[in-house]
C-alpha atoms as a PDB file:
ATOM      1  CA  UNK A   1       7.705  90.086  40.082  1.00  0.00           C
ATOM      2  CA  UNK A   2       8.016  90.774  36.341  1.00  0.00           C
ATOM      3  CA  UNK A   3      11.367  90.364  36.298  1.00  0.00           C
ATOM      4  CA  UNK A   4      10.894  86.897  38.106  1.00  0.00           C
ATOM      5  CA  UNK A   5       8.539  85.497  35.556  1.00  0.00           C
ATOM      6  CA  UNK A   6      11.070  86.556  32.838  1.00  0.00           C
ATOM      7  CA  UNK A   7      13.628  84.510  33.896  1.00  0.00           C
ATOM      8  CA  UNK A   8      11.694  81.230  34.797  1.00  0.00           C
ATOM      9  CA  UNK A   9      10.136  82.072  31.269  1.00  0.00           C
ATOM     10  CA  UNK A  10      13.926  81.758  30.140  1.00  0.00           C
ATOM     11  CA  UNK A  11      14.346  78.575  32.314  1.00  0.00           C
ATOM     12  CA  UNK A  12      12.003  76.497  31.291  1.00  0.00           C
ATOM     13  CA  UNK A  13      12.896  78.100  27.418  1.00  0.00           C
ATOM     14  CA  UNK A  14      16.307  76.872  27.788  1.00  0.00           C
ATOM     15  CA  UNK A  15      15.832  73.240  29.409  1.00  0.00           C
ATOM     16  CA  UNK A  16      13.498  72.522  26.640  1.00  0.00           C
ATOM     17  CA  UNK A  17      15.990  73.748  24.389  1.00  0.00           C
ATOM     18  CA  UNK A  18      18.547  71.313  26.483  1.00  0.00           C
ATOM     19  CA  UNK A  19      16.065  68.169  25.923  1.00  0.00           C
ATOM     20  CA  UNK A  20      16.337  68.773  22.295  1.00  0.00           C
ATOM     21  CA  UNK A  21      20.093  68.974  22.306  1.00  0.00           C
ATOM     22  CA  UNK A  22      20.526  65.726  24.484  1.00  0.00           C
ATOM     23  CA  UNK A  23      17.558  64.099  22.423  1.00  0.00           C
ATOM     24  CA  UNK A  24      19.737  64.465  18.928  1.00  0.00           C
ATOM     25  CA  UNK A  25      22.965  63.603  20.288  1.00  0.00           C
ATOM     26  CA  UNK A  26      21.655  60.466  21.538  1.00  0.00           C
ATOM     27  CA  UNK A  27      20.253  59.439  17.992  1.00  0.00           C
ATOM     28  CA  UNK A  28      23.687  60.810  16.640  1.00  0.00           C
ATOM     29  CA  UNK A  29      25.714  58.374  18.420  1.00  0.00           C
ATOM     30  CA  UNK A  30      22.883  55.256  17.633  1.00  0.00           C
ATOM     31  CA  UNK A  31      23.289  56.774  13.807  1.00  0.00           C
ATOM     32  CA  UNK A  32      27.206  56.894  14.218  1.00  0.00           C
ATOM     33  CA  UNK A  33      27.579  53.565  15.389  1.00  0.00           C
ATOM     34  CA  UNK A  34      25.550  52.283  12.554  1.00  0.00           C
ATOM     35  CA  UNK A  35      27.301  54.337  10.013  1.00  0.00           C
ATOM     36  CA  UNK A  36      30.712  53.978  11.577  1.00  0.00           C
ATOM     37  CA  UNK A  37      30.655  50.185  11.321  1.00  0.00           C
ATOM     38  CA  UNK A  38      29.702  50.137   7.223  1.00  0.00           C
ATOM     39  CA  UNK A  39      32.288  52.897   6.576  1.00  0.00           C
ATOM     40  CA  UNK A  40      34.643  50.359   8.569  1.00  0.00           C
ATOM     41  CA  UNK A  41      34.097  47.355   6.478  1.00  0.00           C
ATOM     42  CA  UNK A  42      33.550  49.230   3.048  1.00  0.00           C
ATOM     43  CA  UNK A  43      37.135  50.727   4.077  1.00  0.00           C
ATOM     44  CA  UNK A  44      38.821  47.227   3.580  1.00  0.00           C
ATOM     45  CA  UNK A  45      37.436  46.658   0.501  1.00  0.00           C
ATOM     46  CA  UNK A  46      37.789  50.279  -1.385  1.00  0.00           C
ATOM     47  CA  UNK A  47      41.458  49.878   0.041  1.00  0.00           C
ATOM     48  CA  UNK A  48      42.154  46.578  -1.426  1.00  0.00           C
ATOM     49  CA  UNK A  49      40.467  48.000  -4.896  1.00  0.00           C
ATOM     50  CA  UNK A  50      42.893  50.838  -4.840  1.00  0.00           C
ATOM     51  CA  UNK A  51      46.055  48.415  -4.220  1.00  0.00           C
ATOM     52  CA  UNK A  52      44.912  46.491  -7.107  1.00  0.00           C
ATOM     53  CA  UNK A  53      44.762  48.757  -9.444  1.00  0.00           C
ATOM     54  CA  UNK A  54      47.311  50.567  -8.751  1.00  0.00           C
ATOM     55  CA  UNK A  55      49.672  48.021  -9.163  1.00  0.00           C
ATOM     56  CA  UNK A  56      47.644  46.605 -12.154  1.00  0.00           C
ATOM     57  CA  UNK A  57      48.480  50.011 -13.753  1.00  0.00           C
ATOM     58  CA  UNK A  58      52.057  49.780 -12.922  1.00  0.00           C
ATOM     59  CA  UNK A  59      52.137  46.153 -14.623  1.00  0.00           C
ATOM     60  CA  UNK A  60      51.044  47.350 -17.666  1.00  0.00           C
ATOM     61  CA  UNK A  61      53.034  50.515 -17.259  1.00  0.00           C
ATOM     62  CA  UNK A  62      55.617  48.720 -17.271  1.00  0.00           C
ATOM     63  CA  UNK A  63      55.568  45.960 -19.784  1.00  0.00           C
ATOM     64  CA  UNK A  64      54.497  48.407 -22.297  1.00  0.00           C
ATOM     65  CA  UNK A  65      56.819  51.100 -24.071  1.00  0.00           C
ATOM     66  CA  UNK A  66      56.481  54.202 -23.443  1.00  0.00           C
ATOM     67  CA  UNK A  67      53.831  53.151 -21.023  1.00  0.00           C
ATOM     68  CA  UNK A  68      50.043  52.019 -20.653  1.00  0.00           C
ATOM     69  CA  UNK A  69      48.087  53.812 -23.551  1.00  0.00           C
ATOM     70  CA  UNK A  70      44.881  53.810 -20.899  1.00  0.00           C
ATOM     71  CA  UNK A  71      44.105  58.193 -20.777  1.00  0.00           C
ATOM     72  CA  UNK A  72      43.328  56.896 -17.259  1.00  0.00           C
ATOM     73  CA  UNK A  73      46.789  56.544 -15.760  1.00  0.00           C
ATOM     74  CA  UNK A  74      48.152  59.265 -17.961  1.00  0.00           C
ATOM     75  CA  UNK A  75      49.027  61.819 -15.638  1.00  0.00           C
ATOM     76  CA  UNK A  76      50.909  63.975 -17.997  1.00  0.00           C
ATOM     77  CA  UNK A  77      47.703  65.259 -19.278  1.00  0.00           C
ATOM     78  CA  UNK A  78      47.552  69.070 -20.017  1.00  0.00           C
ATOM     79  CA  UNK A  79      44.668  70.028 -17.393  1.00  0.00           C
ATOM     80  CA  UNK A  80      42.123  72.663 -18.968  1.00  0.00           C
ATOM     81  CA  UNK A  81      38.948  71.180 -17.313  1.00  0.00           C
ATOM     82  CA  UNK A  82      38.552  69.881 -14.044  1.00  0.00           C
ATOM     83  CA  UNK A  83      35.393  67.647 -12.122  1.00  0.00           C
ATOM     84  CA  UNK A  84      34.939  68.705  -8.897  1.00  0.00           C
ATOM     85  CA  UNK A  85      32.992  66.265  -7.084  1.00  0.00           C
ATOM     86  CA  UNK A  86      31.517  67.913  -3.660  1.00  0.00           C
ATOM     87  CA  UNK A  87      29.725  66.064  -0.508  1.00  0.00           C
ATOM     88  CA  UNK A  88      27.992  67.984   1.993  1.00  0.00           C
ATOM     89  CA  UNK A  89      25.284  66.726   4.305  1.00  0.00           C
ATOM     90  CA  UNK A  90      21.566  67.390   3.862  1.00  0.00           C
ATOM     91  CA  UNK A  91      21.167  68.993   7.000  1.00  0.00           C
ATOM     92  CA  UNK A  92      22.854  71.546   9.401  1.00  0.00           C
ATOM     93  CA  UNK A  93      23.342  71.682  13.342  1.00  0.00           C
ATOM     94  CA  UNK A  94      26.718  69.915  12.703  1.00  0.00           C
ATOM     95  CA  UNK A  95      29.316  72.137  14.227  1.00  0.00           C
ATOM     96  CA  UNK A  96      32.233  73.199  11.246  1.00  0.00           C
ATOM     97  CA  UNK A  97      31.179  70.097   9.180  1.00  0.00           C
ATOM     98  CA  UNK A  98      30.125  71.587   6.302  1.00  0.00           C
ATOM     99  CA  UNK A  99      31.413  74.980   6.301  1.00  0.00           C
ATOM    100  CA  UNK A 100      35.227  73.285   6.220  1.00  0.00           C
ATOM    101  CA  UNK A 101      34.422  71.400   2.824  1.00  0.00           C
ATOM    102  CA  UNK A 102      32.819  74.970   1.333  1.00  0.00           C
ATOM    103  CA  UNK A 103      35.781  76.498   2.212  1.00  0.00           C
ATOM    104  CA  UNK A 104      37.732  73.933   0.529  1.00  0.00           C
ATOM    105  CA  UNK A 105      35.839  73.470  -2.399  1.00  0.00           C
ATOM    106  CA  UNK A 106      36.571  77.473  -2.630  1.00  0.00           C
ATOM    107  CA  UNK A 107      40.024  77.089  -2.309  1.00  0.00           C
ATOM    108  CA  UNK A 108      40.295  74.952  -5.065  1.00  0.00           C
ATOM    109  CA  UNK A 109      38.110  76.742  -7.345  1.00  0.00           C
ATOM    110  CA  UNK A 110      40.449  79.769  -6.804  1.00  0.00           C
ATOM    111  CA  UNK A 111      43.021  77.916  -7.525  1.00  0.00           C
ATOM    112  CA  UNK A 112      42.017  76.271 -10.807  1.00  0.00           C
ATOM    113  CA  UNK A 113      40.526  79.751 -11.996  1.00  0.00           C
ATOM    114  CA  UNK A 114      43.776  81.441 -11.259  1.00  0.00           C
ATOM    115  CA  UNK A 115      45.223  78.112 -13.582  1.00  0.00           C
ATOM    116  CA  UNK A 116      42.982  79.258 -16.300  1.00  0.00           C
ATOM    117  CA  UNK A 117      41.791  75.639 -16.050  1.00  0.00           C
ATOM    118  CA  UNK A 118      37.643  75.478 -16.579  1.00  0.00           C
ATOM    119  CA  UNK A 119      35.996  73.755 -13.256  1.00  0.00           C
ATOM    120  CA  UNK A 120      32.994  71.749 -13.664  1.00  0.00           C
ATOM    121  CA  UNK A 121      31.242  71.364  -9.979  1.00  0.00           C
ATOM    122  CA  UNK A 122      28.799  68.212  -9.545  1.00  0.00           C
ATOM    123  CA  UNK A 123      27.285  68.538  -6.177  1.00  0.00           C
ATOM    124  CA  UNK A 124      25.992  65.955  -3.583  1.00  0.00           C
ATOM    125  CA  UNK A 125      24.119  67.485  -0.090  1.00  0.00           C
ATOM    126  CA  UNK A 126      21.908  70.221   0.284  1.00  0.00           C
ATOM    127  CA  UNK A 127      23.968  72.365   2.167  1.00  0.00           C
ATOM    128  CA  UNK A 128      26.258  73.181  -0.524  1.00  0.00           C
ATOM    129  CA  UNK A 129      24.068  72.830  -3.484  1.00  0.00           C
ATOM    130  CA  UNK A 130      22.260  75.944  -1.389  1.00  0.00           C
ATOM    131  CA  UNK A 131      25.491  77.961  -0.543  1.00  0.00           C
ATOM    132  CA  UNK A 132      26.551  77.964  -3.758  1.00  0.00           C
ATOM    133  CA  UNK A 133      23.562  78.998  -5.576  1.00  0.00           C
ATOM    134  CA  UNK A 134      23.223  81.828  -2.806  1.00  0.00           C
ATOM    135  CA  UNK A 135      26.536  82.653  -4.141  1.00  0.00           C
ATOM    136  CA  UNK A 136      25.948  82.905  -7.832  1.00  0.00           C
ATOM    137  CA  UNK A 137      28.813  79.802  -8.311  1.00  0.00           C
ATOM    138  CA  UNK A 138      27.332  77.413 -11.116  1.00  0.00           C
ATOM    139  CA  UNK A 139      27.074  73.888 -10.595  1.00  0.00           C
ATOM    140  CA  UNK A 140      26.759  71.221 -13.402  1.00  0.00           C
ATOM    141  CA  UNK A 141      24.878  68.327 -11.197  1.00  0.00           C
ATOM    142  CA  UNK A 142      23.618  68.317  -8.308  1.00  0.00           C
ATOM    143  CA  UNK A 143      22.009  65.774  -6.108  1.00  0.00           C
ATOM    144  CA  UNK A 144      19.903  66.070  -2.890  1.00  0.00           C
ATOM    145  CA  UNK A 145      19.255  62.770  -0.509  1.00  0.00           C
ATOM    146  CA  UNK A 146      22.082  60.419  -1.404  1.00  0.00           C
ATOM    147  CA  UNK A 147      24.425  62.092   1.262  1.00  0.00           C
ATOM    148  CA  UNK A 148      22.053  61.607   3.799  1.00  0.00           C
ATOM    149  CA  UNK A 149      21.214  57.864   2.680  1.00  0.00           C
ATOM    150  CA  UNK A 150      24.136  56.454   0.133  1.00  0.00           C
ATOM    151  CA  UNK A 151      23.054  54.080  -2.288  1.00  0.00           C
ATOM    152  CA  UNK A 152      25.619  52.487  -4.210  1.00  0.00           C
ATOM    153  CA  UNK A 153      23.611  52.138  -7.377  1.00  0.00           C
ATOM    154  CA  UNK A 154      22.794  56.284  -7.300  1.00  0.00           C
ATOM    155  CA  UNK A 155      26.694  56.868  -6.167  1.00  0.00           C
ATOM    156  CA  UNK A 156      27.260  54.968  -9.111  1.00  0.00           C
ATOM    157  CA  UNK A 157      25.397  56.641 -11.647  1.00  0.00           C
ATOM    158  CA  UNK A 158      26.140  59.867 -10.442  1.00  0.00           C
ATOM    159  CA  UNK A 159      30.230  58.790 -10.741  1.00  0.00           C
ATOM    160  CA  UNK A 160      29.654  57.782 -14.367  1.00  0.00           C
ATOM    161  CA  UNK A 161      28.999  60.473 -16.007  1.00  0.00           C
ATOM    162  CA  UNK A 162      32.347  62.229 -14.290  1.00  0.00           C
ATOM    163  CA  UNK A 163      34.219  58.986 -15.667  1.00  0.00           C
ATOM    164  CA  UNK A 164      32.531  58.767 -19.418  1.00  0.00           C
ATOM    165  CA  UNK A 165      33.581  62.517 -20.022  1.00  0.00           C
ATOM    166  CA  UNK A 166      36.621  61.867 -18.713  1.00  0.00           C
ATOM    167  CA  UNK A 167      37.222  59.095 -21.019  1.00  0.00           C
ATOM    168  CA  UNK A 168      35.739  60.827 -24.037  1.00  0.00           C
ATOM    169  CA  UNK A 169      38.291  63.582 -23.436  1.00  0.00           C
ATOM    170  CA  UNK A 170      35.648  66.214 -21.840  1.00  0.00           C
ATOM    171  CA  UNK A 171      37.267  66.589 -18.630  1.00  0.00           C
ATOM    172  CA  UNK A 172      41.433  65.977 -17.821  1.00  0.00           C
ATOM    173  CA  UNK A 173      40.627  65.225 -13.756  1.00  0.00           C
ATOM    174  CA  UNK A 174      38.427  64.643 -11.319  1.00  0.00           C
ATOM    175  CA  UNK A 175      38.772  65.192  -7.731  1.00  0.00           C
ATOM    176  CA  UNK A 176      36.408  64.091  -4.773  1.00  0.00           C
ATOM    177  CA  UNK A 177      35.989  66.863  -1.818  1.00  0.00           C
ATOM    178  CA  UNK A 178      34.263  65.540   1.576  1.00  0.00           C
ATOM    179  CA  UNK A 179      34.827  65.573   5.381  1.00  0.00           C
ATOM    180  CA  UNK A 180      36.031  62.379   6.319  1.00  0.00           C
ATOM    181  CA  UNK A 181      35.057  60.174   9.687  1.00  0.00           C
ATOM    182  CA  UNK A 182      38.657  60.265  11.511  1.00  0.00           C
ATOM    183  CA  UNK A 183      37.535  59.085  15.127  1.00  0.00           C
ATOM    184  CA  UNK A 184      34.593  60.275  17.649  1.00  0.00           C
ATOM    185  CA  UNK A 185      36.112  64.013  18.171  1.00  0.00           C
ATOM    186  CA  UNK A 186      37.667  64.502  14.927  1.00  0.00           C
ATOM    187  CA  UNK A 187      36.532  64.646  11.136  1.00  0.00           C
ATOM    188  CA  UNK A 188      39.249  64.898   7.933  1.00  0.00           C
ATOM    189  CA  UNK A 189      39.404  67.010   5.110  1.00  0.00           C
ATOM    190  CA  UNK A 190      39.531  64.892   1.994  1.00  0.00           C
ATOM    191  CA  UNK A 191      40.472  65.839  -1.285  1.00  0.00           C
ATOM    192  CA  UNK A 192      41.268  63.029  -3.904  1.00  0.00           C
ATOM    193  CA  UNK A 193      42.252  62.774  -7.224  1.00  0.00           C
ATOM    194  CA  UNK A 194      40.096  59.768  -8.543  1.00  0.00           C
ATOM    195  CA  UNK A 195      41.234  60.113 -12.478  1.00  0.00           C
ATOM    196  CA  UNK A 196      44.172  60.095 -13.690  1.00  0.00           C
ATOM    197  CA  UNK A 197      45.240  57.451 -11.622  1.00  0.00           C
ATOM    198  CA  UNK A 198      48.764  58.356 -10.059  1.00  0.00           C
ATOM    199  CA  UNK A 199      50.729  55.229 -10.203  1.00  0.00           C
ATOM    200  CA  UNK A 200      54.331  57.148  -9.450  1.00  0.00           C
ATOM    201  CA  UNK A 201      54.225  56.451  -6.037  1.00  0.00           C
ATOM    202  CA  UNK A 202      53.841  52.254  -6.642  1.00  0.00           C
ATOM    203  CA  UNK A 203      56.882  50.555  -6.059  1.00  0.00           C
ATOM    204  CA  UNK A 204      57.927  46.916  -7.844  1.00  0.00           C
ATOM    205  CA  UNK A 205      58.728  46.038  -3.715  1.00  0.00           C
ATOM    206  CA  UNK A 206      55.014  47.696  -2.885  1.00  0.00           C
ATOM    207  CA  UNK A 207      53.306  44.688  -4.956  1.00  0.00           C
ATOM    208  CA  UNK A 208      51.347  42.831  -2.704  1.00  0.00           C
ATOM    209  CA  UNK A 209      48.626  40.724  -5.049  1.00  0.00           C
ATOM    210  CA  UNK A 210      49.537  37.386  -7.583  1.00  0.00           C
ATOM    211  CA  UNK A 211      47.706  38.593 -10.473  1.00  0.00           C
ATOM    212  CA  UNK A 212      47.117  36.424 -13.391  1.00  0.00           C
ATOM    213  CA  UNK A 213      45.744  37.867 -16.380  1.00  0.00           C
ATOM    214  CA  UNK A 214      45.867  37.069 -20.230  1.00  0.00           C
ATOM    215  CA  UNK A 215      47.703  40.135 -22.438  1.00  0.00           C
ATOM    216  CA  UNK A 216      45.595  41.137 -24.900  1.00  0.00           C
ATOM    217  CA  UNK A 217      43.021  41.646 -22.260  1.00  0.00           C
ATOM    218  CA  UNK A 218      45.387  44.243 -20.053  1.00  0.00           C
ATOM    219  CA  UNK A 219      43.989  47.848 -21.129  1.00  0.00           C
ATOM    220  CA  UNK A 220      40.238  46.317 -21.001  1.00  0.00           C
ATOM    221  CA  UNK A 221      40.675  45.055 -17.383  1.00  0.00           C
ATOM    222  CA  UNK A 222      42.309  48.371 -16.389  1.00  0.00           C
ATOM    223  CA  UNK A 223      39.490  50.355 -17.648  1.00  0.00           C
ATOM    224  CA  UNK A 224      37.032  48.030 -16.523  1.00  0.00           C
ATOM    225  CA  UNK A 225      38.692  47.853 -12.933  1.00  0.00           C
ATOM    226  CA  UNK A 226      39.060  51.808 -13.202  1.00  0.00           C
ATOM    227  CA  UNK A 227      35.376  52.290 -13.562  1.00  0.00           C
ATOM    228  CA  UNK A 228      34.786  50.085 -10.672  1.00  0.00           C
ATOM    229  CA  UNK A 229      37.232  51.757  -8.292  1.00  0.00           C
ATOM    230  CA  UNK A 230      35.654  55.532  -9.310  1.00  0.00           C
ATOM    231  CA  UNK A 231      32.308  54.125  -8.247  1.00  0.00           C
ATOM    232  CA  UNK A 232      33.690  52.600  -5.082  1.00  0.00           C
ATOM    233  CA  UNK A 233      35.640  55.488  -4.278  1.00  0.00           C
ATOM    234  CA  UNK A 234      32.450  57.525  -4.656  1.00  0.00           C
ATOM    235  CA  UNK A 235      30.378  55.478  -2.791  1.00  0.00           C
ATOM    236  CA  UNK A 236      32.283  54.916  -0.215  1.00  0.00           C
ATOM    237  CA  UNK A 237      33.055  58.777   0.608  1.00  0.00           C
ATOM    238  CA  UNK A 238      29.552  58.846   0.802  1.00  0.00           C
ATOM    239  CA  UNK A 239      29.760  56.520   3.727  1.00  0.00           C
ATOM    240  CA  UNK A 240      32.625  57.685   5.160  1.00  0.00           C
ATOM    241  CA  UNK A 241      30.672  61.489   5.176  1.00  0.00           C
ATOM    242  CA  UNK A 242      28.027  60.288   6.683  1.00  0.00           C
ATOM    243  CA  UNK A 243      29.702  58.822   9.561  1.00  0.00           C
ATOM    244  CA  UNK A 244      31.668  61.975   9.818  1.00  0.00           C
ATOM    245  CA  UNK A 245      28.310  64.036   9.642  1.00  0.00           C
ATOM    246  CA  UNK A 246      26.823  61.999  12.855  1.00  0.00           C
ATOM    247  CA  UNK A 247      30.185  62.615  14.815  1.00  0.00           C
ATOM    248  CA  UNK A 248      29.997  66.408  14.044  1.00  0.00           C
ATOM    249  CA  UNK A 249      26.322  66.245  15.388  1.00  0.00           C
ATOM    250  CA  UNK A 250      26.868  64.317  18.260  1.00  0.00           C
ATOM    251  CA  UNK A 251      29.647  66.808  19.099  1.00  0.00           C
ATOM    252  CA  UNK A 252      27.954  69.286  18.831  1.00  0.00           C
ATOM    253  CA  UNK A 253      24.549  68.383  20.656  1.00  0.00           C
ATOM    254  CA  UNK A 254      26.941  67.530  23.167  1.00  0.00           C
ATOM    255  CA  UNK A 255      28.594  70.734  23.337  1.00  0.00           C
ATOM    256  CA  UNK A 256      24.926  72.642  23.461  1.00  0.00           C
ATOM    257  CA  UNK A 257      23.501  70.718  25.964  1.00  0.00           C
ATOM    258  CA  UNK A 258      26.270  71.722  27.891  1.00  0.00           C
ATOM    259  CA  UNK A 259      26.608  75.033  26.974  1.00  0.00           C
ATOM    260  CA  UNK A 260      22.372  74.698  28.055  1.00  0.00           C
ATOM    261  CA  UNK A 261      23.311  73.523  31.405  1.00  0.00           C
ATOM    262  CA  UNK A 262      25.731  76.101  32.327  1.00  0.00           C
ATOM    263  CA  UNK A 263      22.967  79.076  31.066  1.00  0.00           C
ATOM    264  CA  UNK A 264      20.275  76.811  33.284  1.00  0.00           C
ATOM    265  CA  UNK A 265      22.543  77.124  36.149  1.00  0.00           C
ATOM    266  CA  UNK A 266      23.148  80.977  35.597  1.00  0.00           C
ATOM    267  CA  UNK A 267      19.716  81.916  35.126  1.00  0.00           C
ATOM    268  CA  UNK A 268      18.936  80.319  38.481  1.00  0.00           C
ATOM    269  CA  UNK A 269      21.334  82.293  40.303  1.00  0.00           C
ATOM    270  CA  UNK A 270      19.799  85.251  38.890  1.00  0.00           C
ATOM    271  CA  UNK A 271      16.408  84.025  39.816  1.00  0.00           C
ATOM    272  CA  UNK A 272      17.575  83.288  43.272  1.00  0.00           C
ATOM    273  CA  UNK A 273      18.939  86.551  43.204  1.00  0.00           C
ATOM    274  CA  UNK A 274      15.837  88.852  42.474  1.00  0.00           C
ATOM    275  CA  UNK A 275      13.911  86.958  44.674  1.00  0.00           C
ATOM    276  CA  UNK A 276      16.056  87.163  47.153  1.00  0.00           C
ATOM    277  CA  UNK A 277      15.891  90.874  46.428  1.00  0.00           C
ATOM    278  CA  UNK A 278      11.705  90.922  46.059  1.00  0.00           C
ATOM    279  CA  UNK A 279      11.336  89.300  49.026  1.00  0.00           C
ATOM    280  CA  UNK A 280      14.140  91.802  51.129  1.00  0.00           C
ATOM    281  CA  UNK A 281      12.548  94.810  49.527  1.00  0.00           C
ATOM    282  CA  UNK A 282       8.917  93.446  51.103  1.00  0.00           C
ATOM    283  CA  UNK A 283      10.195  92.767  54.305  1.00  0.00           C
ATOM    284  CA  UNK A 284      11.733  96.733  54.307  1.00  0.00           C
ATOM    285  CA  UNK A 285       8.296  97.734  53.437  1.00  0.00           C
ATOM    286  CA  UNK A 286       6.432  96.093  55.998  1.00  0.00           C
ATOM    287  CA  UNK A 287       9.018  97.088  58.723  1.00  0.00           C
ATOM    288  CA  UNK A 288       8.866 100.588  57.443  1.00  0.00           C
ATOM    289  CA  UNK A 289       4.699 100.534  57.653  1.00  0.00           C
ATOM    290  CA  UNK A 290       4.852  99.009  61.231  1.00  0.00           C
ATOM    291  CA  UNK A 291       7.943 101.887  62.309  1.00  0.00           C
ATOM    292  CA  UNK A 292       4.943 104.556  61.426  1.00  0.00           C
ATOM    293  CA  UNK A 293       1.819 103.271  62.312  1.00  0.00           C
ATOM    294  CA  UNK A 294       3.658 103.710  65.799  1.00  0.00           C
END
């Protein structure tokens, strides 16, 4: 009878373990849909900022000799110190979410320290801000809350420092790492470079916007528009994280709550089983004390 009690014990441990699961996955997906639809329109815009001044940039590239003087489309700069902008979530219980942007984030700090190029690490999410202490890796900025609830004035005060050192010649890049929102089942690894700008890839054909602008005012509406796209770009992988964050969840509260339905199901069995069993071996001994009383 022990063993009986055990396993309902284990039942009833598990189903309440299973209400949990189905609980957060259905504020996940009310979270995700929320999330999902910001990320969707802030998506239009950050992609029409990034067509603009890209071909902005090329404008100016290109009417000038030798180039735009802006440092921030100069992509023949030496590298010797890098920004590494990281976003993790707050919290856990989110499948491979944030473990796949550590392990990217590692990567690249391999790679850079192989380089000889100095890596400055300015970190947004609890997650990572507490793996990499664990690990002894030193971060210049961190930031706890803003993954979890992006504000655009915090994104973009946490972006400008990264841009002002860039521009005062402290840094030579900076690169945003986060897990992106791809669809329901799937998240993206994202790893941008914000500044320099890379305007090789803009074609004369590619030019999509009528742009009128005075000339002497060129390099001062590229830097200003620059500034403005690096705090976009931030706050909008904030929202696109986020989104990605309540997908991973919902996945994987879906996945546990299944995975706590299948152990339900086997524990009964095994229930049924040594009952079935208890009940057999009472019957034998009542049989066996009625054969000799005779």
């Amino acid at each position: 009878m022990a063993n009986l009690k055990e396993i309902k014990l284990q039942i009833n441990s598990v189903k309440g373990t299973q209400k949990t699961t189905r609980a957060m996955k259905l504020v996940s997906q009310a979270k995700l849909k929320r999330a999902e639809e910001l990320a969707k329109r802030s998506r239009i815009y950050a992609q029409k900022l990034d067509e603009l001044v890209s071909e902005i940039a090329y404008e100016i590239n290109q009417s000038k000799v030798g180039g735009a003087d802006s440092r921030f489309v100069n992509t023949d700069l030496a590298v010797k110190t890098v920004d590494l902008i990281v976003i993790t979530a707050d919290k856990g219980l989110c499948g491979g979410f944030n473990i796949s942007t550590l392990k990217t984030t590692l990567n690249l700090l391999r790679e850079y320290r192989e380089k000889r190029v100095a890596v400055r690490l300015r970190v947004v999410g609890r997650k990572a801000i507490d793996f990499l202490k664990y690990n002894g890796v030193e971060m210049k900025d961190e930031v706890i809350g803003l993954s979890a609830s992006p504000d655009y004035q915090k994104a973009a005060e946490f972006m400008n420092q990264s841009v002002m050192d860039f521009a005062q010649g402290l840094t030579d890049r900076v690169v945003l790492i986060y897990n992106g929102f791809k669809n329901m089942l799937t998240q993206e690894q994202r790893v941008l470079q914000l500044l320099p700008v890379d305007i090789s890839t803009v074609e004369p054909r590619e030019l999509k916007s009528t742009i009128e602008y005075e000339p002497e005012e060129q390099e001062e509406l590229l830097n200003t528009l620059l500034k403005k796209y690096c705090e976009y770009s931030m706050y909008y992988g904030l929202l696109d994280s986020l989104a990605a964050e309540h997908s991973a969840r919902m996945q994987a509260m879906d996945n546990a709550t299944k995975n706590a339905s299948e152990r339900v199901n086997e524990l009964t069995i095994a229930y049924n089983k040594a009952r079935q069993e208890s009940i057999t071996t009472e019957l034998i001994e009542i049989i066996s004390g009625m054969e000799a009383l005779k």
